[in-house]
Protein backbone atom coordinates (compact mmCIF):
# COMPACT_ATOMS: atom_id res chain seq x y z
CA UNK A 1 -16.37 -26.16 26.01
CA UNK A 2 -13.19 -24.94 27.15
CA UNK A 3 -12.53 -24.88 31.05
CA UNK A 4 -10.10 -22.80 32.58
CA UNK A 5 -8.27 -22.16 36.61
CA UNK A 6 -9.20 -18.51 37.52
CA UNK A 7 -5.92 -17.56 39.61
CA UNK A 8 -6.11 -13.97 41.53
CA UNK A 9 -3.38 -11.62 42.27
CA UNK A 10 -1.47 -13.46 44.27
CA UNK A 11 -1.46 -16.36 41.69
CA UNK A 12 -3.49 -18.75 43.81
CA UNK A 13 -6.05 -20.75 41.83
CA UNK A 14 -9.94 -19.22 42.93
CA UNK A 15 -12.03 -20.97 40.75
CA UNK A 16 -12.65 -21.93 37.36
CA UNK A 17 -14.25 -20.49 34.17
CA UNK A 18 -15.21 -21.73 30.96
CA UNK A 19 -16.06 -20.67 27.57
CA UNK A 20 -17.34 -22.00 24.44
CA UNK A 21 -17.23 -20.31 20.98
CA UNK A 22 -18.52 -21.55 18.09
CA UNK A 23 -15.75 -22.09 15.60
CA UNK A 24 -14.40 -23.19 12.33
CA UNK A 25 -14.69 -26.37 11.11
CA UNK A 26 -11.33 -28.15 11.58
CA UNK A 27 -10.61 -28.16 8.17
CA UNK A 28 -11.50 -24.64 7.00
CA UNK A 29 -9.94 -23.02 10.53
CA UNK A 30 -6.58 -22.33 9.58
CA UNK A 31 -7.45 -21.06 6.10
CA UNK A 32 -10.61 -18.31 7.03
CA UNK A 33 -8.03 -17.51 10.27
CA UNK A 34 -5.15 -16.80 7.66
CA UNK A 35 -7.47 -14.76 5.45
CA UNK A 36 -8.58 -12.83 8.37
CA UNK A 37 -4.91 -12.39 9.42
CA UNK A 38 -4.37 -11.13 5.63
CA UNK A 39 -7.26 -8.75 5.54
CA UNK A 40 -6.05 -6.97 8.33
CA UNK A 41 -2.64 -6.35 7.80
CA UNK A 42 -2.83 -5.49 4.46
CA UNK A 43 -6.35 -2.58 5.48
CA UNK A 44 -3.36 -1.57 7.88
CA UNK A 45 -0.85 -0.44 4.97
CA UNK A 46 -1.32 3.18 3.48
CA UNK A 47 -0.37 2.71 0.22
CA UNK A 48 1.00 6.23 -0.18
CA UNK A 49 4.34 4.55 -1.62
CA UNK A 50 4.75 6.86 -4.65
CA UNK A 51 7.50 7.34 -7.71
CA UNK A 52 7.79 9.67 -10.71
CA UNK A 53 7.61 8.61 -14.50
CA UNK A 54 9.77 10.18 -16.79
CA UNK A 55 6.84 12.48 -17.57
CA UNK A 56 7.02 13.92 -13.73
CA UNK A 57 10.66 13.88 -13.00
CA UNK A 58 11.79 17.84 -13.51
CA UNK A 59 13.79 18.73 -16.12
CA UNK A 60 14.71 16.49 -19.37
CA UNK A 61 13.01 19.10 -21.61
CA UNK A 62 16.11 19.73 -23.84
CA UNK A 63 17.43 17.22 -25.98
CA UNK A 64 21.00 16.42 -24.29
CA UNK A 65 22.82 16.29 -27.99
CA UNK A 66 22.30 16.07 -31.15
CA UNK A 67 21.13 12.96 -33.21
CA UNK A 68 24.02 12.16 -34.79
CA UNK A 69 27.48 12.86 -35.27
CA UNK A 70 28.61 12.58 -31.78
CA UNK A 71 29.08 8.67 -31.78
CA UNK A 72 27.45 8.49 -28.67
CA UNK A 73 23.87 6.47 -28.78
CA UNK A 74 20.95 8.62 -29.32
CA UNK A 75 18.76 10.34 -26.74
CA UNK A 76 15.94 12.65 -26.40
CA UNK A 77 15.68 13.32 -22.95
CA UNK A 78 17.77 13.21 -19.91
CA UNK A 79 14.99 11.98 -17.85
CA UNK A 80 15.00 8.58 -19.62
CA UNK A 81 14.71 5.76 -16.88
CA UNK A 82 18.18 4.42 -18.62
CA UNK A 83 19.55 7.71 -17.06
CA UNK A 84 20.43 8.08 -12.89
CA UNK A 85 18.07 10.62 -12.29
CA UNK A 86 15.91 9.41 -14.96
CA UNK A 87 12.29 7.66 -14.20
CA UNK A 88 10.64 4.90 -12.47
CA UNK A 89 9.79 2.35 -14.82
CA UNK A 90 6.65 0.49 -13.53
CA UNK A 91 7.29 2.04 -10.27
CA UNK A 92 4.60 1.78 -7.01
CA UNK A 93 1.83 4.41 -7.52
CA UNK A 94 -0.40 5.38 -4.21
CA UNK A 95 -3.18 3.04 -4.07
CA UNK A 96 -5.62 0.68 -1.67
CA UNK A 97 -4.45 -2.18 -0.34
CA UNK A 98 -8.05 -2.86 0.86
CA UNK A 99 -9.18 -6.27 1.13
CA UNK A 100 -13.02 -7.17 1.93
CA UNK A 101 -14.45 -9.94 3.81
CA UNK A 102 -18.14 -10.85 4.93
CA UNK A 103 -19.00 -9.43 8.88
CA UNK A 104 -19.85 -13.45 9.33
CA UNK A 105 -16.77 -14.77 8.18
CA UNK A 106 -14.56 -12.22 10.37
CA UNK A 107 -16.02 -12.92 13.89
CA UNK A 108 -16.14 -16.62 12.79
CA UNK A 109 -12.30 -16.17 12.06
CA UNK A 110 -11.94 -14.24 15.48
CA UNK A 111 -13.65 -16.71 17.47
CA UNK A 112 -11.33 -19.60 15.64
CA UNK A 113 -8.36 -17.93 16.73
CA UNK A 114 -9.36 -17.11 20.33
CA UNK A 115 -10.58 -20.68 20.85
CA UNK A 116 -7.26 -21.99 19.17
CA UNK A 117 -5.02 -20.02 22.06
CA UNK A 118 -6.82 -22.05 24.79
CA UNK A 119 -3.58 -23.42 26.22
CA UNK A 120 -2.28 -20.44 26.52
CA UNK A 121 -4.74 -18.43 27.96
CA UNK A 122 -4.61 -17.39 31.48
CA UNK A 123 -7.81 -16.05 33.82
CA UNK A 124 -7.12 -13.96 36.09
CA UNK A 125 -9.88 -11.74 38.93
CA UNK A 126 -9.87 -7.99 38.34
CA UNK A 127 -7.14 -6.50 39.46
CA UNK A 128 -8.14 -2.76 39.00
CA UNK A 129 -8.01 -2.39 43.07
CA UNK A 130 -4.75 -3.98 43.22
CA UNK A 131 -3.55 -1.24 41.49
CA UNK A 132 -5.24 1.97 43.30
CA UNK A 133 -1.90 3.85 41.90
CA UNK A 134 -0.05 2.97 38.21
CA UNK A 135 2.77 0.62 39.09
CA UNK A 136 4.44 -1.23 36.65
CA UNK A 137 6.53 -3.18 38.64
CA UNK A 138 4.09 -4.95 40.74
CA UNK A 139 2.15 -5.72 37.24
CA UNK A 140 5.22 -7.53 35.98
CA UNK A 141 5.35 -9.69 39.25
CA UNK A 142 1.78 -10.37 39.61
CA UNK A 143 2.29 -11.76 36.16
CA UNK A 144 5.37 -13.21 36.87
CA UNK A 145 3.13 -15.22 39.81
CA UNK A 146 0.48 -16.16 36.87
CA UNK A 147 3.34 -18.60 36.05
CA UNK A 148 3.73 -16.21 32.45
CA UNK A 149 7.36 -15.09 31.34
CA UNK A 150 7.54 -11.38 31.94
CA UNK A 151 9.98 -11.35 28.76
CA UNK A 152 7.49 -13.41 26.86
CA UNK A 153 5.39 -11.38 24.49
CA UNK A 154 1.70 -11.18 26.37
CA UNK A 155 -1.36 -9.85 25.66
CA UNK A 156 -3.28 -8.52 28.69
CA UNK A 157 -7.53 -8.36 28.12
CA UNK A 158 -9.62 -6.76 30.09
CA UNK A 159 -13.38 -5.85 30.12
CA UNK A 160 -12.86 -1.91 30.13
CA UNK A 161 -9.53 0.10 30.35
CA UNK A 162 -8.81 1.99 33.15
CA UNK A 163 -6.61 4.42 34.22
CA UNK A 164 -4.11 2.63 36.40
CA UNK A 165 -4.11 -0.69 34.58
CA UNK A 166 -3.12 1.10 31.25
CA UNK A 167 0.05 3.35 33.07
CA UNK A 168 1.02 0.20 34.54
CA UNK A 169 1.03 -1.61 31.67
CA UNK A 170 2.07 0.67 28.67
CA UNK A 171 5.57 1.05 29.17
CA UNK A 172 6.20 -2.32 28.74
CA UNK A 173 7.11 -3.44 25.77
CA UNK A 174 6.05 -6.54 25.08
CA UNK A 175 2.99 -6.16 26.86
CA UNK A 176 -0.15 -4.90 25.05
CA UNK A 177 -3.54 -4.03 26.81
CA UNK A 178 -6.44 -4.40 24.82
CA UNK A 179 -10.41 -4.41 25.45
CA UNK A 180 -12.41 -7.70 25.27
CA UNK A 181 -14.43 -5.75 22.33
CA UNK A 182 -11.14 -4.55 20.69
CA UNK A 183 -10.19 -8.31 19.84
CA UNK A 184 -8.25 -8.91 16.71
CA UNK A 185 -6.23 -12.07 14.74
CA UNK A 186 -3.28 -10.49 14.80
CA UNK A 187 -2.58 -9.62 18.50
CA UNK A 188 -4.13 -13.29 19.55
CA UNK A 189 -1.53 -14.63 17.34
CA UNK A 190 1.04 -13.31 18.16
CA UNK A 191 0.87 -13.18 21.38
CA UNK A 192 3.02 -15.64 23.43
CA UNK A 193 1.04 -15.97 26.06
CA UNK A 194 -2.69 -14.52 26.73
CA UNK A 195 -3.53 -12.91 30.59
CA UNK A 196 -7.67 -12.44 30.42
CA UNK A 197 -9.76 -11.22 33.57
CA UNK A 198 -12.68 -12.84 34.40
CA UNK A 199 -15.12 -9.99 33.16
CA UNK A 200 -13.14 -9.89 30.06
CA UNK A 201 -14.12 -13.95 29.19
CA UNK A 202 -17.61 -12.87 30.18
CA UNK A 203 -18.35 -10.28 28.15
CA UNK A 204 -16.13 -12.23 25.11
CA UNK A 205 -18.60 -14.74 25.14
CA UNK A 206 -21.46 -12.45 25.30
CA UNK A 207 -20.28 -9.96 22.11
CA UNK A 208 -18.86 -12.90 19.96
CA UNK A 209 -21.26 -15.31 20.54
CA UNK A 210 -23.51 -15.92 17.38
């Protein structure tokens, strides 16, 4: 069970909240979070990195002299990959960088890694009404009053995205809005510093609750 001060806009503590995810064993956590981390980054590459053989590089048809008599070393081609212009020896090909792991072992990871940020997660109210109208600057000093660096890098969850919260927010650069049901290892790792409304934590524990 993890307990945590609900502050609201003004950055006055409200309340408190808790949550408790079931998680990794101690001794497993850090390696199913770092295959999760893994899996997802590399499912995030394209593999579209491509080079020619000597077979695919234009050209090279014509032998460049004849075999001997010239007392330079013999060739056949001028598309060798000994040659500048020549062909990629070995070279990457497109391919999948696809790596597969159980549904069970993914939210486990996910939960592992939420749970692991406690210290740094903050709970805020909803804020939607604060912000009737995108403004970006009183978002950066209502966190600013959450006692979070505004140059820290922070990742801001909320139950469902609206409108106002997401203009405020996404010109910011070191601020990234995500749903409660968009979680992922990367973001809650990399995140400095993790701003969650109190609707968000709710419906967390509902969807990743096994």
């Amino acid at each position: 069970m993890v307990d945590c001060v609900i502050r609201d806009w003004q950055g006055q503590e409200v309340g408190t909240a808790a949550f408790e995810l079931k998680v990794a064993k101690e001794e497993n956590a850090s390696h199913i979070v770092h295959r999760a981390l893994v899996r997802q980054m590399n499912n995030a590459r394209q593999g579209t990195a491509s080079t020619k053989t000597r077979a695919e590089v234009r050209g090279g048809g014509r032998k460049p002299w004849r075999q001997k008599g010239t007392g330079r070393a013999r060739a056949g081609s001028s598309r060798s990959p000994l040659w500048r212009g020549g062909g990629v020896i070995f070279g990457p090909k497109p391919r999948s960088y696809e790596v597969k792991m159980n549904r069970k072992e993914r939210r486990l990871a996910l939960r592992t890694a939420f749970q692991s940020r406690a210290e740094d997660i903050v709970v805020v109210e909803e804020f939607v009404d604060q912000l009737s109208r995108p403004k970006t600057k009183e978002l950066m000093q209502a966190i600013a009053r959450w006692d979070i660096d505004p140059n820290s890098k922070i990742l801001l969850i909320v139950s469902d995205l609206q409108e106002s919260v997401y203009l405020s927010a996404r010109n910011v650069p070191n601020l990234k809005l995500i749903s409660a049901t968009s979680l992922n290892v990367y973001d809650l790792l990399l995140a400095d510093s993790l701003v969650v409304t109190a609707s968000a934590l709710e419906k967390i524990q509902e969807v990743y609750s096994d």
